[in-house]
Structures are given as structure tokens and as C-alpha cells.
N, C-alpha and C. Protein backbone atom coordinates (compact mmCIF):
# COMPACT_ATOMS: atom_id res chain seq x y z
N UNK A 1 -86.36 -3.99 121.43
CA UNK A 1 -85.55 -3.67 120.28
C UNK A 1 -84.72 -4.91 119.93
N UNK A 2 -84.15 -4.91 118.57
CA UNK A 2 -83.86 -6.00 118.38
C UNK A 2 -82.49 -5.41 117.16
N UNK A 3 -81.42 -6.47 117.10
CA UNK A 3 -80.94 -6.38 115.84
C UNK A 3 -81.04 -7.24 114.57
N UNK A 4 -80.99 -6.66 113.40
CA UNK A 4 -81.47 -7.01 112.39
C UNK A 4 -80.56 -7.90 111.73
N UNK A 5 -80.17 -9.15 111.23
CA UNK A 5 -79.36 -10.11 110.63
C UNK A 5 -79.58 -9.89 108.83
N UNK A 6 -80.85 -9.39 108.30
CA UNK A 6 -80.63 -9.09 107.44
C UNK A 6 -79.97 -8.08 106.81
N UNK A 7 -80.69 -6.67 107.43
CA UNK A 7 -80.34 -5.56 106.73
C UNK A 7 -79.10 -4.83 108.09
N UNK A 8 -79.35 -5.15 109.10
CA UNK A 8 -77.92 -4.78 109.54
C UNK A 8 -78.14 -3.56 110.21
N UNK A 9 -79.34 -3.27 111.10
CA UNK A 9 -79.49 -2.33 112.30
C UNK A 9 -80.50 -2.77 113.57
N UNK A 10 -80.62 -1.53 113.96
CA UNK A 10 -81.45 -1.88 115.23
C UNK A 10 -83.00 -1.70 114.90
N UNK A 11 -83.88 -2.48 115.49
CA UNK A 11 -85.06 -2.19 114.95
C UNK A 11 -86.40 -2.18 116.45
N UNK A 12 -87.25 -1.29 116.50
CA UNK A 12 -88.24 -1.42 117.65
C UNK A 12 -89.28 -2.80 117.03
N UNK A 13 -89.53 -3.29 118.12
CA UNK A 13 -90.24 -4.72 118.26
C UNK A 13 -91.83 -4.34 117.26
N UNK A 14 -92.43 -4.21 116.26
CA UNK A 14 -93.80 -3.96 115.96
C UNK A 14 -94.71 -5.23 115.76
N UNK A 15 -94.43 -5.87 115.91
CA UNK A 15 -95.36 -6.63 116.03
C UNK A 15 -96.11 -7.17 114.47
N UNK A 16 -95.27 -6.93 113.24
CA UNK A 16 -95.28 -7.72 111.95
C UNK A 16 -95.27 -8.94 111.72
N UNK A 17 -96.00 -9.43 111.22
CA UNK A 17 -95.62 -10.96 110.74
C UNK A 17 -95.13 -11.34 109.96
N UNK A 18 -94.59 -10.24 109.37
CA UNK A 18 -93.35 -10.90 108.33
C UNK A 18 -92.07 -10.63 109.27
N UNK A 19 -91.45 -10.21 110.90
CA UNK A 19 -90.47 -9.87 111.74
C UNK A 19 -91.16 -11.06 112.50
N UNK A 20 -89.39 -11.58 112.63
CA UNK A 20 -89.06 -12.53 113.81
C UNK A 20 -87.77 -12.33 114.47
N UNK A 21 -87.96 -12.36 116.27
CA UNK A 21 -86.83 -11.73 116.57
C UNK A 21 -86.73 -13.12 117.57
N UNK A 22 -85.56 -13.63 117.84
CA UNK A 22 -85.22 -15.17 118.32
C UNK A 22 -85.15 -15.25 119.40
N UNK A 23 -85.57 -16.14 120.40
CA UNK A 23 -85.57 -15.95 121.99
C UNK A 23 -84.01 -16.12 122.90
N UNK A 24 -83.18 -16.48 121.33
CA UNK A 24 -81.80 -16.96 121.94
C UNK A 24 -80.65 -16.51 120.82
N UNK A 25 -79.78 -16.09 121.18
CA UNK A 25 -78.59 -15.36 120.57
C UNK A 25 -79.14 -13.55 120.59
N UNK A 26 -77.98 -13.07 120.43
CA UNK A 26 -77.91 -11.70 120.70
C UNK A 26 -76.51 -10.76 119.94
N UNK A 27 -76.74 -9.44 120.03
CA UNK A 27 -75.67 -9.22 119.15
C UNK A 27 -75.30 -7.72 120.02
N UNK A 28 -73.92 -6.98 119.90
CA UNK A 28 -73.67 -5.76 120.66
C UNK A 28 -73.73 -4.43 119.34
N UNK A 29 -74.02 -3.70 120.01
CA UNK A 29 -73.98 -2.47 119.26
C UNK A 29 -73.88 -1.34 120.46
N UNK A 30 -72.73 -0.71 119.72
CA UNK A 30 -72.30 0.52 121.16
C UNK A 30 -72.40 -0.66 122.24
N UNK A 31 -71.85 -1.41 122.64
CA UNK A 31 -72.09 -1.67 123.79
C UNK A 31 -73.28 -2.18 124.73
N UNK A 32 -74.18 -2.03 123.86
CA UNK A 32 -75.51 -2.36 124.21
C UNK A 32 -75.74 -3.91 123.60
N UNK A 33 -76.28 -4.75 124.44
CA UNK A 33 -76.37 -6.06 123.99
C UNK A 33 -78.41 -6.25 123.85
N UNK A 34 -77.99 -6.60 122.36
CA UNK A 34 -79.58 -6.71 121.37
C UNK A 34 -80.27 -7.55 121.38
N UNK A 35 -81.53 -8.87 121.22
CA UNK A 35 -81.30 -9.73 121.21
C UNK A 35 -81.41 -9.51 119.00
N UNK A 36 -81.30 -10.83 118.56
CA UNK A 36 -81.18 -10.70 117.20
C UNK A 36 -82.66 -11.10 116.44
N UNK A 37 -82.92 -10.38 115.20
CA UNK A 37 -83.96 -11.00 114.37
C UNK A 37 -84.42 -10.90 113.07
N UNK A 38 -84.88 -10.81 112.37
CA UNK A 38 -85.25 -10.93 110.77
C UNK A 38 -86.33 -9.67 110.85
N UNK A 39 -86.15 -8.99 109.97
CA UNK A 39 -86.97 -7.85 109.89
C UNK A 39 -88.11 -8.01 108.64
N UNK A 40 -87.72 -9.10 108.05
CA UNK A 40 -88.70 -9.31 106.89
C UNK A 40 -88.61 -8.35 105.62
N UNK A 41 -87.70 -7.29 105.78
CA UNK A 41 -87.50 -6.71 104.42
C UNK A 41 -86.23 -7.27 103.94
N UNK A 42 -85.90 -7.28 102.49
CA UNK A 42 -84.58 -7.92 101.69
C UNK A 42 -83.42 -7.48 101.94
N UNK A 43 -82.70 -8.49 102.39
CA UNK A 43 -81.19 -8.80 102.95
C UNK A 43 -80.29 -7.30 101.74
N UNK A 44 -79.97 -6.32 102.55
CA UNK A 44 -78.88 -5.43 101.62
C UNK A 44 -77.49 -6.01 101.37
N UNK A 45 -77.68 -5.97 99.64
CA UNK A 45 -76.27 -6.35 99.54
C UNK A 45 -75.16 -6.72 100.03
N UNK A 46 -73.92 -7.23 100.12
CA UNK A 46 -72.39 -7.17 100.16
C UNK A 46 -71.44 -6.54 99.37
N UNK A 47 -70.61 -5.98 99.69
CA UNK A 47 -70.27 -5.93 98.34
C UNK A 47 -68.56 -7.07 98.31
């Protein structure tokens, strides 16, 4: 599992080639430490 830098959750590893998840840096959620990655769908807003 991984967390997502674009859209901003947790995501299971599938094996897409448009998803890249980084062998280095990481992020917490609940307490649980993620490592981080690009899910390949478009970055959600800010507001």
C-alpha cells in the first residue's frame, strides 16, 4: 500500500503503469507509516 501525493489517500500496490510508488520517503496516516507515490489519476484540486 502506498500513499498518494496526488489525490491524497491510501492506495493498494496494482501494478499500473501509469502508478509509481518511490523506494524512498514515506508518509503517516493513523499512525501507520506508508511509503509514498503517484497514482496516475489528476492531482484534486486546492482550494
Amino acid at each position: 500500500m502506498y500513499f498518494c501525493l496526488s489525490c491524497g489517500t491510501v492506495h493498494q500496490i496494482t501494478g499500473n503503469p501509469d502508478e509509481v510508488v518511490f523506494k524512498t520517503g514515506f508518509h503517516y496516516v493513523r499512525s501507520i507509516k506508508y511509503a509514498v507515490g503517484l497514482c496516475g489519476r489528476p492531482a484534486k484540486k486546492m482550494a
